[in-house]
C-alpha atoms as a PDB file:
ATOM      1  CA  UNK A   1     135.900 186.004 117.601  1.00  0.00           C
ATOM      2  CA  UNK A   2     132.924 185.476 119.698  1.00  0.00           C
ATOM      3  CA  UNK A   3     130.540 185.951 116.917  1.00  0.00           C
ATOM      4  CA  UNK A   4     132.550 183.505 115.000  1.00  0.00           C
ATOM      5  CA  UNK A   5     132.557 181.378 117.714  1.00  0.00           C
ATOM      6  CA  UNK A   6     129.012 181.061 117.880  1.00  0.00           C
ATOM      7  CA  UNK A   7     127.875 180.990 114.503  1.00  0.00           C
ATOM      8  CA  UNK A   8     130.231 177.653 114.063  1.00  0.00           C
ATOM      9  CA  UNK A   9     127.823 176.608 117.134  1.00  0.00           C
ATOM     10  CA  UNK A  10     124.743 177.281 115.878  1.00  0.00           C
ATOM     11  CA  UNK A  11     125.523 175.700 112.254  1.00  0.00           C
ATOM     12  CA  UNK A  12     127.067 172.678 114.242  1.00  0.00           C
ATOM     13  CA  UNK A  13     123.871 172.513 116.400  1.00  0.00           C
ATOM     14  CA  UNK A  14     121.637 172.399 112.961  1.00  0.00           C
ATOM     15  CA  UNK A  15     123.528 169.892 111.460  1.00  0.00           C
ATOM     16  CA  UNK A  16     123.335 167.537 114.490  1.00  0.00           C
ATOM     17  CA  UNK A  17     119.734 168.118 114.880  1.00  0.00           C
ATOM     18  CA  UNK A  18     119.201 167.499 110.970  1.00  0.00           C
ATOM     19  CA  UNK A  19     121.508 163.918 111.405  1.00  0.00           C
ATOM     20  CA  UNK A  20     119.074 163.008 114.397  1.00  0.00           C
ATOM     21  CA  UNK A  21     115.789 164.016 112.645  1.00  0.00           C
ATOM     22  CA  UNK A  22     116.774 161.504 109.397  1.00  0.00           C
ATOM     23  CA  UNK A  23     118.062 158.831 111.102  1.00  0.00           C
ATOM     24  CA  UNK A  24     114.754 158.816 113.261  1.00  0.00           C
ATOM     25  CA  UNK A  25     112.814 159.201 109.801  1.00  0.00           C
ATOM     26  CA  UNK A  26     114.831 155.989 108.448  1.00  0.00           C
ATOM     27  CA  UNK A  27     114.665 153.911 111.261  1.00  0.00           C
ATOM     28  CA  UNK A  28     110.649 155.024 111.553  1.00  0.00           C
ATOM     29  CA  UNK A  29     108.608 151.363 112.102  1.00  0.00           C
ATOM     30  CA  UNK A  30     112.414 149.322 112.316  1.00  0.00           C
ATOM     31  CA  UNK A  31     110.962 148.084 116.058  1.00  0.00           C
ATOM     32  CA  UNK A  32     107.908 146.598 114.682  1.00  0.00           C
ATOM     33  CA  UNK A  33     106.702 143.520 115.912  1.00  0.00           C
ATOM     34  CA  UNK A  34     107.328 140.848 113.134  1.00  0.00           C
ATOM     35  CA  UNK A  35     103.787 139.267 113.718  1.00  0.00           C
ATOM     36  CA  UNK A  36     102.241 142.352 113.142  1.00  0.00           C
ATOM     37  CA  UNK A  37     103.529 142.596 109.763  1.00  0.00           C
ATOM     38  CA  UNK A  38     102.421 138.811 108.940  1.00  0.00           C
ATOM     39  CA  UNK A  39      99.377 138.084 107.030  1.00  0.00           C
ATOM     40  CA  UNK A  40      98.198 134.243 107.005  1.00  0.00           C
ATOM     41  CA  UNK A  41      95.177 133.346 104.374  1.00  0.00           C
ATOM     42  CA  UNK A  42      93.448 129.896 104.524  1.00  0.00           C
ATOM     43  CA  UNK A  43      91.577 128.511 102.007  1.00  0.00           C
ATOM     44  CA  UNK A  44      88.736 127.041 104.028  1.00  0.00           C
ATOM     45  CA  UNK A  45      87.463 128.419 107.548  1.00  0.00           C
ATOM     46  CA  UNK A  46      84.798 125.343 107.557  1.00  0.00           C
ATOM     47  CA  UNK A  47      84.822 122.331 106.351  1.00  0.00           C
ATOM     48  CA  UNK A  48      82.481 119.279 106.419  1.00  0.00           C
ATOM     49  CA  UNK A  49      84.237 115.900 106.287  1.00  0.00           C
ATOM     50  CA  UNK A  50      83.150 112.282 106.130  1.00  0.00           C
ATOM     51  CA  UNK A  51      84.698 110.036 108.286  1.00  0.00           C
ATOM     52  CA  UNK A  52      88.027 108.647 107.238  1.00  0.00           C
ATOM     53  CA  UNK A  53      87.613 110.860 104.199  1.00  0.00           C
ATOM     54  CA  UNK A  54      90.683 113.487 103.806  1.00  0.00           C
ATOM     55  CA  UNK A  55      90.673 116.846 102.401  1.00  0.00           C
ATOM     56  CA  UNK A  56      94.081 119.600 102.022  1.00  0.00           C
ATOM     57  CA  UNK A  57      93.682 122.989 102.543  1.00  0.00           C
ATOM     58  CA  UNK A  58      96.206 125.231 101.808  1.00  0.00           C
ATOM     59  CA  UNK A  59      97.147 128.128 103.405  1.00  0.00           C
ATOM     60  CA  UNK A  60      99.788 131.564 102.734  1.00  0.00           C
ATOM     61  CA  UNK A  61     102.115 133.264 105.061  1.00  0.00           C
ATOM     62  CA  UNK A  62     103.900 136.677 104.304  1.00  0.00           C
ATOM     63  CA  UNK A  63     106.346 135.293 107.580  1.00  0.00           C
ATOM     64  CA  UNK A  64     107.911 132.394 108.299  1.00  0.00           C
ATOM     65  CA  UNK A  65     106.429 128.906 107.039  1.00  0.00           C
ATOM     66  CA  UNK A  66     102.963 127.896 107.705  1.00  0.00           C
ATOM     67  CA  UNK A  67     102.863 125.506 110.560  1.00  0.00           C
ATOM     68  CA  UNK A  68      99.201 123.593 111.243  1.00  0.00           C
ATOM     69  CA  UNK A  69      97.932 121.441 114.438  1.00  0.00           C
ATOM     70  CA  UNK A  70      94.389 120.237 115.289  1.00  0.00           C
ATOM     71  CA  UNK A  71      92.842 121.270 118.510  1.00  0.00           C
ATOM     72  CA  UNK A  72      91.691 117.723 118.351  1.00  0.00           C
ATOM     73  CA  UNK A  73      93.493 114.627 116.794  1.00  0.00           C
ATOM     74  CA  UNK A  74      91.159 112.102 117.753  1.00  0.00           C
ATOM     75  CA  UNK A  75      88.730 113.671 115.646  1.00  0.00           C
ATOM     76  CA  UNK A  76      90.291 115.641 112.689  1.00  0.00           C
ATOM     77  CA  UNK A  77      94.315 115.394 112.237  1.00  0.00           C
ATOM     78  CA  UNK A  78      96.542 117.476 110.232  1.00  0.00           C
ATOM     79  CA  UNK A  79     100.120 117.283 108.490  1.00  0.00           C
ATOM     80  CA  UNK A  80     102.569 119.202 107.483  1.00  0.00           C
ATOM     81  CA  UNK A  81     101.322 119.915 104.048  1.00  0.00           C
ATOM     82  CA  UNK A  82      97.564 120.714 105.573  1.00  0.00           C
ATOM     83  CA  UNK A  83      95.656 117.344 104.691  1.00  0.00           C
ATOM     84  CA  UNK A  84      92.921 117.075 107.233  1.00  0.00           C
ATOM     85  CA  UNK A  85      91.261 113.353 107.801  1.00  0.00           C
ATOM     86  CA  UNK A  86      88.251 112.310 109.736  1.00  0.00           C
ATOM     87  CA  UNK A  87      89.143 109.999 112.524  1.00  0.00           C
ATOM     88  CA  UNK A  88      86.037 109.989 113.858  1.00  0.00           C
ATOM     89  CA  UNK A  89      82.515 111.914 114.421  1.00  0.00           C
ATOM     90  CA  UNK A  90      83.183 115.489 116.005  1.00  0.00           C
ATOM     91  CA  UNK A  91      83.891 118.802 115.676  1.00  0.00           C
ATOM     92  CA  UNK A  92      87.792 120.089 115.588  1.00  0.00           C
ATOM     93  CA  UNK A  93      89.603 122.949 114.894  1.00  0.00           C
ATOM     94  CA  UNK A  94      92.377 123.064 112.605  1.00  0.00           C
ATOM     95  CA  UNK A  95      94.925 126.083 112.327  1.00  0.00           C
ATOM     96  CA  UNK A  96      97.356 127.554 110.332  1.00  0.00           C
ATOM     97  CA  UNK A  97     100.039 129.413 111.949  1.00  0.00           C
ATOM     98  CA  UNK A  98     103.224 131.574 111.662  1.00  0.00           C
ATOM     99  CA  UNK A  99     105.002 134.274 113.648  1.00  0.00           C
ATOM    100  CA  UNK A 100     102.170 134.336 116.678  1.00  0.00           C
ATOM    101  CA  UNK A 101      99.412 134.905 113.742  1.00  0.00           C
ATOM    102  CA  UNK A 102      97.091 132.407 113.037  1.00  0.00           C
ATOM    103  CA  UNK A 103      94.074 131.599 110.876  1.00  0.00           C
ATOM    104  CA  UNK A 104      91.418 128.312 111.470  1.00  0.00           C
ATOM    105  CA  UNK A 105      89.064 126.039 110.140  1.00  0.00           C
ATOM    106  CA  UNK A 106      86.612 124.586 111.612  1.00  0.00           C
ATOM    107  CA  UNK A 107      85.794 120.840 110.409  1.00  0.00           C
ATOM    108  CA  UNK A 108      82.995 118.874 111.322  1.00  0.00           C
ATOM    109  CA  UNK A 109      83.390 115.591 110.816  1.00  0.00           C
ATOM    110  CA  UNK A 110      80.008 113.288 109.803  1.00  0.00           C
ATOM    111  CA  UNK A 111      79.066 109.815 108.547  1.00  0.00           C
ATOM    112  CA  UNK A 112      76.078 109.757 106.285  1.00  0.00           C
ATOM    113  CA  UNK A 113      73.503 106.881 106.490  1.00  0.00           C
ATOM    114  CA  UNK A 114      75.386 104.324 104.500  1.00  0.00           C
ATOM    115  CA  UNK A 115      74.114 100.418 104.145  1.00  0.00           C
ATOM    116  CA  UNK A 116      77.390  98.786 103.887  1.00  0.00           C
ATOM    117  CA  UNK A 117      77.578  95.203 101.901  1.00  0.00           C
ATOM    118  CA  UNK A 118      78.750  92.194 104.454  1.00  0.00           C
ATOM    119  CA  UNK A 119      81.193  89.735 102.730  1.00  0.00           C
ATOM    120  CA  UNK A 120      82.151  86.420 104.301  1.00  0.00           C
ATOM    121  CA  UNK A 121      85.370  84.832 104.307  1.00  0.00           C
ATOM    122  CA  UNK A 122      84.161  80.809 104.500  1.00  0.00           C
ATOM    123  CA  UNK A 123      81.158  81.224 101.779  1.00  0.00           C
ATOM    124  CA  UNK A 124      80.990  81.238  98.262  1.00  0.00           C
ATOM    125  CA  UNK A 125      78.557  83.550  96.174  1.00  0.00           C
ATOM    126  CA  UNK A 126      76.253  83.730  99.052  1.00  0.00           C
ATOM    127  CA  UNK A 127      75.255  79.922  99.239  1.00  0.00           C
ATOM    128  CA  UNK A 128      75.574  77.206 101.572  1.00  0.00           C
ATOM    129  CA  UNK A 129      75.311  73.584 101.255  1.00  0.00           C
ATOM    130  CA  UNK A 130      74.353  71.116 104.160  1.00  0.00           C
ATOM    131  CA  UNK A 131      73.431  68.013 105.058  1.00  0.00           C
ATOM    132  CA  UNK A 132      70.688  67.517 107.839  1.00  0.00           C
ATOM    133  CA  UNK A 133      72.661  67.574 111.443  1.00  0.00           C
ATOM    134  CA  UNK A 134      75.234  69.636 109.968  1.00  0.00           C
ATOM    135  CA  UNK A 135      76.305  72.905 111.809  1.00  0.00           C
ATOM    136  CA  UNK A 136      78.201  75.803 109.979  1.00  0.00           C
ATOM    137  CA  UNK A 137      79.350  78.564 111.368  1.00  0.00           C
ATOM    138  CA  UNK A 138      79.614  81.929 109.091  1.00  0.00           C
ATOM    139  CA  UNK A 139      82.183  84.264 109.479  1.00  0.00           C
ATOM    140  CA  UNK A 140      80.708  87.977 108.312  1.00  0.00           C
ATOM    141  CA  UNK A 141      83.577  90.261 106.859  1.00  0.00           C
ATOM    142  CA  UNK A 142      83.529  94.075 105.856  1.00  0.00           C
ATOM    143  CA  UNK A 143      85.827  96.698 104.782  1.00  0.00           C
ATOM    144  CA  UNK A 144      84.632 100.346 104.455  1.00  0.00           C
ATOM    145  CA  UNK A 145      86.716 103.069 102.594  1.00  0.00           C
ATOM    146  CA  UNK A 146      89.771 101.013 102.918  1.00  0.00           C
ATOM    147  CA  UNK A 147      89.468 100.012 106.470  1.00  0.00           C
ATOM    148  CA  UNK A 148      88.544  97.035 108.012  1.00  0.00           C
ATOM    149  CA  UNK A 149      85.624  96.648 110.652  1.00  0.00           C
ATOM    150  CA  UNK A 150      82.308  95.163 112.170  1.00  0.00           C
ATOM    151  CA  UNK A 151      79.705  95.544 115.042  1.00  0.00           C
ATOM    152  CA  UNK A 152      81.966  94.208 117.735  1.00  0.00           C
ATOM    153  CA  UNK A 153      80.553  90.718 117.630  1.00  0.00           C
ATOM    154  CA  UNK A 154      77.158  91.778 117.643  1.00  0.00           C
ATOM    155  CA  UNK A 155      75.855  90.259 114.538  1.00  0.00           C
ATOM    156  CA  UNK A 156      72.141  89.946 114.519  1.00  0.00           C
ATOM    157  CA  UNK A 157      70.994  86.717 112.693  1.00  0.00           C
ATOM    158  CA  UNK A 158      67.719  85.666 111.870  1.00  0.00           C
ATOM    159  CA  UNK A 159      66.026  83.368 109.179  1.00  0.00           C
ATOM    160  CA  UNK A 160      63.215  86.174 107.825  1.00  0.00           C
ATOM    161  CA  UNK A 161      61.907  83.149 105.538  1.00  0.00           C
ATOM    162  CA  UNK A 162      60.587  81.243 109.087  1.00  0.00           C
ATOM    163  CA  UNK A 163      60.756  78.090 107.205  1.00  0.00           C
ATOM    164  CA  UNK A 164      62.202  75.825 109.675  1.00  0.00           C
ATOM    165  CA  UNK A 165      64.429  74.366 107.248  1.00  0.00           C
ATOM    166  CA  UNK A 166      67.596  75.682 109.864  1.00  0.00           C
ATOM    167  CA  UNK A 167      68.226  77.726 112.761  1.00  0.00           C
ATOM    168  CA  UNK A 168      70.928  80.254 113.567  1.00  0.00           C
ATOM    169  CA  UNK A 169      72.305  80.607 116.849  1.00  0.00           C
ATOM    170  CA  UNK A 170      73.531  84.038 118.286  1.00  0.00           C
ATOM    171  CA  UNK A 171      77.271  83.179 116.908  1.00  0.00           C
ATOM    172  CA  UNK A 172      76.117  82.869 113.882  1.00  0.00           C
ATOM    173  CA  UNK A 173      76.350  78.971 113.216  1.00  0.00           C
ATOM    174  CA  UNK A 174      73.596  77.360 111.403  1.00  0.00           C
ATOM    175  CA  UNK A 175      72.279  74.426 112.185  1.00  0.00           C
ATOM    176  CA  UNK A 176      70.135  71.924 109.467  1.00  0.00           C
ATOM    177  CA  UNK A 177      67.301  70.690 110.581  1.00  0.00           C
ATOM    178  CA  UNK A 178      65.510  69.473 107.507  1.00  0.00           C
ATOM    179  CA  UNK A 179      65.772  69.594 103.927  1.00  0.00           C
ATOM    180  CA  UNK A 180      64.424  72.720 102.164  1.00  0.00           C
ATOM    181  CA  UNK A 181      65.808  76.115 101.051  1.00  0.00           C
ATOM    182  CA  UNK A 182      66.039  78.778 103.704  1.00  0.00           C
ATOM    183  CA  UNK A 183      67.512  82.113 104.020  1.00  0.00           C
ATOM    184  CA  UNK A 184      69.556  83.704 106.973  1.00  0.00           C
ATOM    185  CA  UNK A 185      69.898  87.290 107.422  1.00  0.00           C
ATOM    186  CA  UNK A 186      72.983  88.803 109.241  1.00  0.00           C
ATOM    187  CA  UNK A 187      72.958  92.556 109.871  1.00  0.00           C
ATOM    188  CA  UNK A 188      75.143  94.931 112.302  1.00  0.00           C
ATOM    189  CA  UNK A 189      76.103  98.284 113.241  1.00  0.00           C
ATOM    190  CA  UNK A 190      79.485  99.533 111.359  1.00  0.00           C
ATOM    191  CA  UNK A 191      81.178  99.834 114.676  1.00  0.00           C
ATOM    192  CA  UNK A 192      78.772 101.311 116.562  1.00  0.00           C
ATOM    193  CA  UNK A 193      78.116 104.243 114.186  1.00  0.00           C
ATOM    194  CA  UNK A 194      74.459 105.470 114.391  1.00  0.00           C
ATOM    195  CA  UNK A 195      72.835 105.817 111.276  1.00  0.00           C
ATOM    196  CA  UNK A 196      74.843 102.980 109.574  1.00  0.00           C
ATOM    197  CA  UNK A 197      73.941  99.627 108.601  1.00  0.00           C
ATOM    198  CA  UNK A 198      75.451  96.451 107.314  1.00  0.00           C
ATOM    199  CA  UNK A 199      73.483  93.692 105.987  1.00  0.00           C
ATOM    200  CA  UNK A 200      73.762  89.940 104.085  1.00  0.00           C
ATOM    201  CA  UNK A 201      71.809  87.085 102.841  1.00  0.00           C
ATOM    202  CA  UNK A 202      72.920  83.642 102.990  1.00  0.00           C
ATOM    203  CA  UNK A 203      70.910  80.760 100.974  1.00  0.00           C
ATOM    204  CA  UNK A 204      71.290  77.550 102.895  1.00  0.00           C
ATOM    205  CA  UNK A 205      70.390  74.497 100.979  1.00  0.00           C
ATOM    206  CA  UNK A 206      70.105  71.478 102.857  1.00  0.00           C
ATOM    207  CA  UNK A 207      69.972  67.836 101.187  1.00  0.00           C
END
């Protein structure tokens, strides 16, 4: 009976031990970390942008959704969907994210040396018409990609032709003085933006 008694033991034992041994095998890697299992691609990991320009990158996530933020805004923002725009000149990093993994992209945001055409909203075609004594002020307009603008009130007018036929003061009205043909020259800085320039000629004829 004893012998009996302990072979049922020993063949119990085996089978116990064999249970343990496959559910361990199963269950092998079933605590791993879900961010260590998540793989995030990005399409770009530099970019250079012009200001107020926008570009999308696109990114992948084996985990959860891709979710994307700027390290700064003011510079380079972000959606949802991963279009980036160029708020202003800087450097910012934008990442892609999911499950504690992440992936970025480093945009650099630029403006060119651009000479941007000055419009005005009180003169036709360029031209103005005056009578000596008169005074007319000009009112310099300009809209770049889309958005509006100027220097900040500091126009720079001048009459290159030195004729004497008018003068221009520092607000930009022009005064006749005598009849003639003369041409006044307004330029700026597109809102302070180094390398930029914006720039008009006015023909003032005065009877």
């Amino acid at each position: 009976m004893k012998n009996k008694f302990y072979v049922k033991w020993i063949v119990c034992a085996i089978a116990l031990c064999s249970v343990s041994v496959f559910v361990f095998a199963g269950c092998k890697g079933c605590g791993k970390n879900v961010a260590e299992s998540t793989v995030i691609t990005i399409s770009r990991t530099a970019l250079t942008l012009e200001l107020w320009d926008s570009f999308e990158l696109t990114a992948t996530s084996t985990g959860s959704e891709i979710e994307w933020s700027s390290s700064n805004p003011s510079i380079a923002s972000v959606d949802e969907y991963g279009n980036v725009i160029g708020n202003s000149i800087g450097v910012a990093t934008i990442t892609a994210g999911a499950d504690g993994v992440s992936k970025d992209c480093e945009v650099k945001v630029v403006l060119d040396a651009v000479i941007i055409p000055l419009l005005f909203t009180n003169v036709t075609n360029n031209e103005v018409f005056l009578e000596i004594s008169d005074v007319f002020p000009v009112f310099p307009s300009v809209t770049y990609k889309g958005l509006p603008g100027g220097a900040g009130g500091k126009f720079t007018y001048g009459t290159p032709d030195g004729k004497g036929v008018v003068s221009v003061s520092a607000d930009g009205s022009i005064s006749a003085l005598k009849s003639g043909t003369e041409t006044v020259s307004i330029s700026g800085v597109w809102n302070g933006y180094a390398g930029t320039s914006m720039y008009a000629e006015v023909t003032v004829k005065v009877y």
